[in-house]
N, C-alpha and C. Protein backbone atom coordinates (compact mmCIF):
# COMPACT_ATOMS: atom_id res chain seq x y z
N UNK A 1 99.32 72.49 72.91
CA UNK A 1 98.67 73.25 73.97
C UNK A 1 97.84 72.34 74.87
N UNK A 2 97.28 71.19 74.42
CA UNK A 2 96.73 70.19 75.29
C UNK A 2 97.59 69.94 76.95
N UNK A 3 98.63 70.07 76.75
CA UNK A 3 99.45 69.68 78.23
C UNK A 3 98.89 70.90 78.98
N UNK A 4 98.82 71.99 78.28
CA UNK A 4 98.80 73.05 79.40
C UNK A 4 97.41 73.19 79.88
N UNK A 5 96.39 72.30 79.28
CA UNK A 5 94.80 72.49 80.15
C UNK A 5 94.56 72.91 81.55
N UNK A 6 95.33 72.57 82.02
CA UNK A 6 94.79 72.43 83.70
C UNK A 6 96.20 73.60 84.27
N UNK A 7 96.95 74.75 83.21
CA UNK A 7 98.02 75.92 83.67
C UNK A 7 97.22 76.43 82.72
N UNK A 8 95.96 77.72 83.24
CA UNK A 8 95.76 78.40 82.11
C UNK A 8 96.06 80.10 82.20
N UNK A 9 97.54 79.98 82.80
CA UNK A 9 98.28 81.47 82.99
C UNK A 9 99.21 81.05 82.00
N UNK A 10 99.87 79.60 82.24
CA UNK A 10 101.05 79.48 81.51
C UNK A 10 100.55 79.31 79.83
N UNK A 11 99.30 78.28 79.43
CA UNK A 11 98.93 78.34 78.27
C UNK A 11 98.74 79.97 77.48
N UNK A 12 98.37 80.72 78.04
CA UNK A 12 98.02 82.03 77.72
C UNK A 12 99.15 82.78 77.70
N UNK A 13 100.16 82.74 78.37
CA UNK A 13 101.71 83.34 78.03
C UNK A 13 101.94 82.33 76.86
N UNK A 14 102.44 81.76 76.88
CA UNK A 14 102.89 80.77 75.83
C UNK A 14 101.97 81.10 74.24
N UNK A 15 100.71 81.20 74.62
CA UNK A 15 100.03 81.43 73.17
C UNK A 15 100.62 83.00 72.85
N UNK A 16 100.78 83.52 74.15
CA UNK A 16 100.91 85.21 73.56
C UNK A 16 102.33 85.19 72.40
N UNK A 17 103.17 84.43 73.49
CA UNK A 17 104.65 84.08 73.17
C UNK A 17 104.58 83.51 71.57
N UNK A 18 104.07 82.53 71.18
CA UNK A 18 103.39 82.31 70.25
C UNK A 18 103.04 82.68 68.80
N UNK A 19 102.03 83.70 69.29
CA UNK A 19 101.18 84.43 68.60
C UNK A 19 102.25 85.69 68.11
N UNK A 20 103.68 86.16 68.39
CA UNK A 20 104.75 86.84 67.81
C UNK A 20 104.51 87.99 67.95
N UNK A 21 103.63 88.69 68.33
CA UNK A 21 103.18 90.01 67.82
C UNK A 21 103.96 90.88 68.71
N UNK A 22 104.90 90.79 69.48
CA UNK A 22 105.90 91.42 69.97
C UNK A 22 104.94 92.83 71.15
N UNK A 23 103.78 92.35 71.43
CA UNK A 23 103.21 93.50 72.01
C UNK A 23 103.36 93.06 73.42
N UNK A 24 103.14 94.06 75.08
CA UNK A 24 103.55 93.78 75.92
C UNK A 24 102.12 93.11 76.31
N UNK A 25 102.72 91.70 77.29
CA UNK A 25 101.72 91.20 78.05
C UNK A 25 101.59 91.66 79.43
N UNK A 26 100.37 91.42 80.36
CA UNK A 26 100.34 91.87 80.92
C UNK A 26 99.73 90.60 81.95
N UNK A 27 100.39 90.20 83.26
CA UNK A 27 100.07 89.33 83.94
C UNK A 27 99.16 89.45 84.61
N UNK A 28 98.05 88.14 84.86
CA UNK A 28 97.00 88.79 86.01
C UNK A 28 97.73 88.48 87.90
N UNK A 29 98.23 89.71 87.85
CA UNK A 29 98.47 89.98 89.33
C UNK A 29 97.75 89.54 90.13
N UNK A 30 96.41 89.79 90.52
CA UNK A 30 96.10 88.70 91.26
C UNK A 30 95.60 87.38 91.31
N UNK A 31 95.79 87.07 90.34
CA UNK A 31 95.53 85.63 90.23
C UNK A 31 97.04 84.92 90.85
N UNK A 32 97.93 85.90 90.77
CA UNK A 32 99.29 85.06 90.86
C UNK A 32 99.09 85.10 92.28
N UNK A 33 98.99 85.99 92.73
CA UNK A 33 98.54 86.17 94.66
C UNK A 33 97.30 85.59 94.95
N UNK A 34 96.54 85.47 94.11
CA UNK A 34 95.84 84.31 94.91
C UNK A 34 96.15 82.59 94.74
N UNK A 35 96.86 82.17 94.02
CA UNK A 35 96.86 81.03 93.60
C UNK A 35 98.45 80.55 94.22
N UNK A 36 99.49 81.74 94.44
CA UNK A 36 100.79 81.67 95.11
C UNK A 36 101.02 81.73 96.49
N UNK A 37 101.19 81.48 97.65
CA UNK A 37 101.40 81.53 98.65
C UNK A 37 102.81 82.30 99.19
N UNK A 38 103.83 81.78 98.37
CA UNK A 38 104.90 82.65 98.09
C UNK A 38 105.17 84.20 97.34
N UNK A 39 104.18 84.44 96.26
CA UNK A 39 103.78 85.77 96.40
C UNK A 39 103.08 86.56 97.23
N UNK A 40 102.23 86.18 98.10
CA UNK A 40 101.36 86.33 98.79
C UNK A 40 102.40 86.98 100.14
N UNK A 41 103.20 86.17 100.50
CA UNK A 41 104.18 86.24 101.54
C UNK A 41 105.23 87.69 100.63
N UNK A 42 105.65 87.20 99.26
CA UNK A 42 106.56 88.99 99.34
C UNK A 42 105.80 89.91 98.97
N UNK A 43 104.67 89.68 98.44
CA UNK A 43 103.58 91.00 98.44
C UNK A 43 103.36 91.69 99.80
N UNK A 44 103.08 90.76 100.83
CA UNK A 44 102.91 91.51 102.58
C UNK A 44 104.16 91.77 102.94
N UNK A 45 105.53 91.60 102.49
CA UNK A 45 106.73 91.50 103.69
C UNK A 45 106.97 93.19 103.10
N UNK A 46 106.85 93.14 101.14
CA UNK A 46 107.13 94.17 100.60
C UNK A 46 105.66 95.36 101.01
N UNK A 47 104.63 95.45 101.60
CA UNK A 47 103.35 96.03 101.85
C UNK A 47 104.35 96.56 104.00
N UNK A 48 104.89 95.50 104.45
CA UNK A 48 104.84 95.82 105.79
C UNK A 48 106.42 96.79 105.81
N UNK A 49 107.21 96.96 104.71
CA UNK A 49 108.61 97.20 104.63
C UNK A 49 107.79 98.84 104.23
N UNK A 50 107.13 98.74 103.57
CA UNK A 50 106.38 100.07 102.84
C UNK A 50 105.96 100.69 104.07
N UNK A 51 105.59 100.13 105.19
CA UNK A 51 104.02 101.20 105.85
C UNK A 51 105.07 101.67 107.12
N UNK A 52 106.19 100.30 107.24
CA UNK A 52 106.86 100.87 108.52
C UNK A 52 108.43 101.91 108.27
N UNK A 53 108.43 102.54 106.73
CA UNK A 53 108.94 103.02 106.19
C UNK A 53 108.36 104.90 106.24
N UNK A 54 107.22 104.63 105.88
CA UNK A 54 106.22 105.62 106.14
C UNK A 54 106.01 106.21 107.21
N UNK A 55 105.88 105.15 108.54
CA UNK A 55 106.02 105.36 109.54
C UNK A 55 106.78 106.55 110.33
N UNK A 56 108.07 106.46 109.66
CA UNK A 56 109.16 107.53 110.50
C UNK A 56 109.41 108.60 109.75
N UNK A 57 108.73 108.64 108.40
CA UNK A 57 108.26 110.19 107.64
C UNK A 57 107.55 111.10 108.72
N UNK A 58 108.29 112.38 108.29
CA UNK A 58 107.64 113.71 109.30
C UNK A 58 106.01 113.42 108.55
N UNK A 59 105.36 114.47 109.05
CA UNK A 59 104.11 115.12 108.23
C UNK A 59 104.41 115.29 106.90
N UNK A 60 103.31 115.25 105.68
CA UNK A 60 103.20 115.36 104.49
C UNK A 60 103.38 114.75 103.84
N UNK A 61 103.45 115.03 102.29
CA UNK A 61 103.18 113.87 101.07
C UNK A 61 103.63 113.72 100.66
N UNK A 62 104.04 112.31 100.14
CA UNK A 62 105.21 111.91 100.11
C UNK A 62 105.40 110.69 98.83
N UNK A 63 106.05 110.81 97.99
CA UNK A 63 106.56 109.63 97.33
C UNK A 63 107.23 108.64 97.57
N UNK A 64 107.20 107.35 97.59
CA UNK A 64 108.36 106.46 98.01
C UNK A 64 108.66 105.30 96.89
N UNK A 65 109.32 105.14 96.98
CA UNK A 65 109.82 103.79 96.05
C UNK A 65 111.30 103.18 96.67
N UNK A 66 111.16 102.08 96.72
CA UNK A 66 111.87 101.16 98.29
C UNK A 66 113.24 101.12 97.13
N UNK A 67 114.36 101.35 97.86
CA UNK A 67 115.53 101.14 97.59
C UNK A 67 116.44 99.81 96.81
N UNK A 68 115.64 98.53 97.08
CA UNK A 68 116.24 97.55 97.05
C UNK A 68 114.68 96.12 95.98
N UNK A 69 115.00 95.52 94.86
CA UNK A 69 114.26 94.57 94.68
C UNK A 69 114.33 93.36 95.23
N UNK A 70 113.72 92.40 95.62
CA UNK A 70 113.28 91.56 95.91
C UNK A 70 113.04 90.44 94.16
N UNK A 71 113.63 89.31 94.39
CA UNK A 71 113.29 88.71 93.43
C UNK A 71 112.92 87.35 93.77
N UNK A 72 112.12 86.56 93.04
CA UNK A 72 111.96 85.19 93.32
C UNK A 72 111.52 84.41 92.64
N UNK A 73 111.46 83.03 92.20
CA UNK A 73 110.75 82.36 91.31
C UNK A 73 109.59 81.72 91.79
N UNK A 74 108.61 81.11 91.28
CA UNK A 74 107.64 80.30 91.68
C UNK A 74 107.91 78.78 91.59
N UNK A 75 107.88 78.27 93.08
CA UNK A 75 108.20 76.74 93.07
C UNK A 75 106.78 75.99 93.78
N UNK A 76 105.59 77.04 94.08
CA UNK A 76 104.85 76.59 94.59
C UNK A 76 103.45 76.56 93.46
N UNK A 77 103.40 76.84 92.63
CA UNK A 77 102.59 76.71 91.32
C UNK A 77 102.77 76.24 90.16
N UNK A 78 102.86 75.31 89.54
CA UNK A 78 103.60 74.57 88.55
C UNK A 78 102.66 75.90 87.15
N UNK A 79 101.53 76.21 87.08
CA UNK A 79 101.34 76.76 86.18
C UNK A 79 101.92 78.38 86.22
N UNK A 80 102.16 78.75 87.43
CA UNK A 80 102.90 80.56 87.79
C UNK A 80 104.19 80.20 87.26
N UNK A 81 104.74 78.99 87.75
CA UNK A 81 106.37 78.60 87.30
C UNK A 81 106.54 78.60 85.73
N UNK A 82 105.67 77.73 84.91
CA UNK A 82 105.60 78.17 83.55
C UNK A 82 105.44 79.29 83.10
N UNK A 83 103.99 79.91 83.24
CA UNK A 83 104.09 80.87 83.00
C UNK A 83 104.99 82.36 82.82
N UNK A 84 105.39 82.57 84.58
CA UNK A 84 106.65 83.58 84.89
C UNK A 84 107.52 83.26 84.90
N UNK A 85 108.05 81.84 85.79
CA UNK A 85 109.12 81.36 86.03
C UNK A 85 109.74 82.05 87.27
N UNK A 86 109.54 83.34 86.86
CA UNK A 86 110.10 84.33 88.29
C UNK A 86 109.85 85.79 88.64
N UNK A 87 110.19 86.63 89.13
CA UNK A 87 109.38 87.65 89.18
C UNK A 87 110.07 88.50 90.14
N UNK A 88 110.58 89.63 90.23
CA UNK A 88 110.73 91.07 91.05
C UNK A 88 109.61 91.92 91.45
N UNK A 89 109.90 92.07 92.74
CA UNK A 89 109.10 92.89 93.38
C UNK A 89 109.66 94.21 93.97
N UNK A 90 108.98 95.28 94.26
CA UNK A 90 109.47 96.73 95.15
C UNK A 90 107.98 97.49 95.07
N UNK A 91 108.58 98.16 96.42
CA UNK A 91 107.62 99.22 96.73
C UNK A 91 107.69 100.46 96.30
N UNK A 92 106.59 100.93 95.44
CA UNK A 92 106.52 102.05 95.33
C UNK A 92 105.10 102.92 95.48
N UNK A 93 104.90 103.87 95.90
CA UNK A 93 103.44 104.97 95.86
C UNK A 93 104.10 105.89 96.13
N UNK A 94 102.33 106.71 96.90
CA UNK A 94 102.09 107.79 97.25
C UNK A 94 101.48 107.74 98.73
N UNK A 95 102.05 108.57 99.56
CA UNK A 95 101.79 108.44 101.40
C UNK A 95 101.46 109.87 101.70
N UNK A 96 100.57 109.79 102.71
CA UNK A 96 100.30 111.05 102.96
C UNK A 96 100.23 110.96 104.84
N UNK A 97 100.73 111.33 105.49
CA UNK A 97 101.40 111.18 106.85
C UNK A 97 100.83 112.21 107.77
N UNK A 98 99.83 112.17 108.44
CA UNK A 98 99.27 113.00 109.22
C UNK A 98 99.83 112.37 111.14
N UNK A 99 100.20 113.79 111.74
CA UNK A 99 100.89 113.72 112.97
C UNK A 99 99.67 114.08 113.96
């Protein structure tokens, strides 16, 4: 675990990985957006695909969840790259559309 000092997303997957206990981990999301530039970029493309989606909804409330994933790996974080390696994205909520 000494190599991974200075990746402490990837040391912490890896210990979970590790540690066997077969329970689900859970990534810190924004740490990956703040520390990724490339998440950062499909978090907004997938945030601007969402709002201008919304956009051409009549009035009322509305569920959405975007048709299509988005996938990608991390080549711009050597510790996100260990850690995830890669990652899918899509839009989904709740909109409420006033005319």
């Amino acid at each position: 675990m000494q190599a991974f000092r200075s990746w402490p997303n990837a040391r912490a997957h890896l210990a979970h990985c590790l540690d066997n206990t077969g329970t689900d981990y859970t990534i810190d999301l924004e740490g990956l957006l703040r520390d990724s530039q490339q998440a950062r970029d499909l978090f907004k493309d997938e945030l601007r695909q969402a709002q201008a989606f919304v956009e051409r909804l009549p009035e009322g409330e509305w569920n959405i969840t975007s048709g299509a994933v988005s996938t990608q790996y991390v080549t711009d974080s050597k510790d996100w790259y260990y850690a995830v390696g890669g990652y899918s994205a899509w839009e989904k909520g709740r909109a409420k559309v006033k005319c």
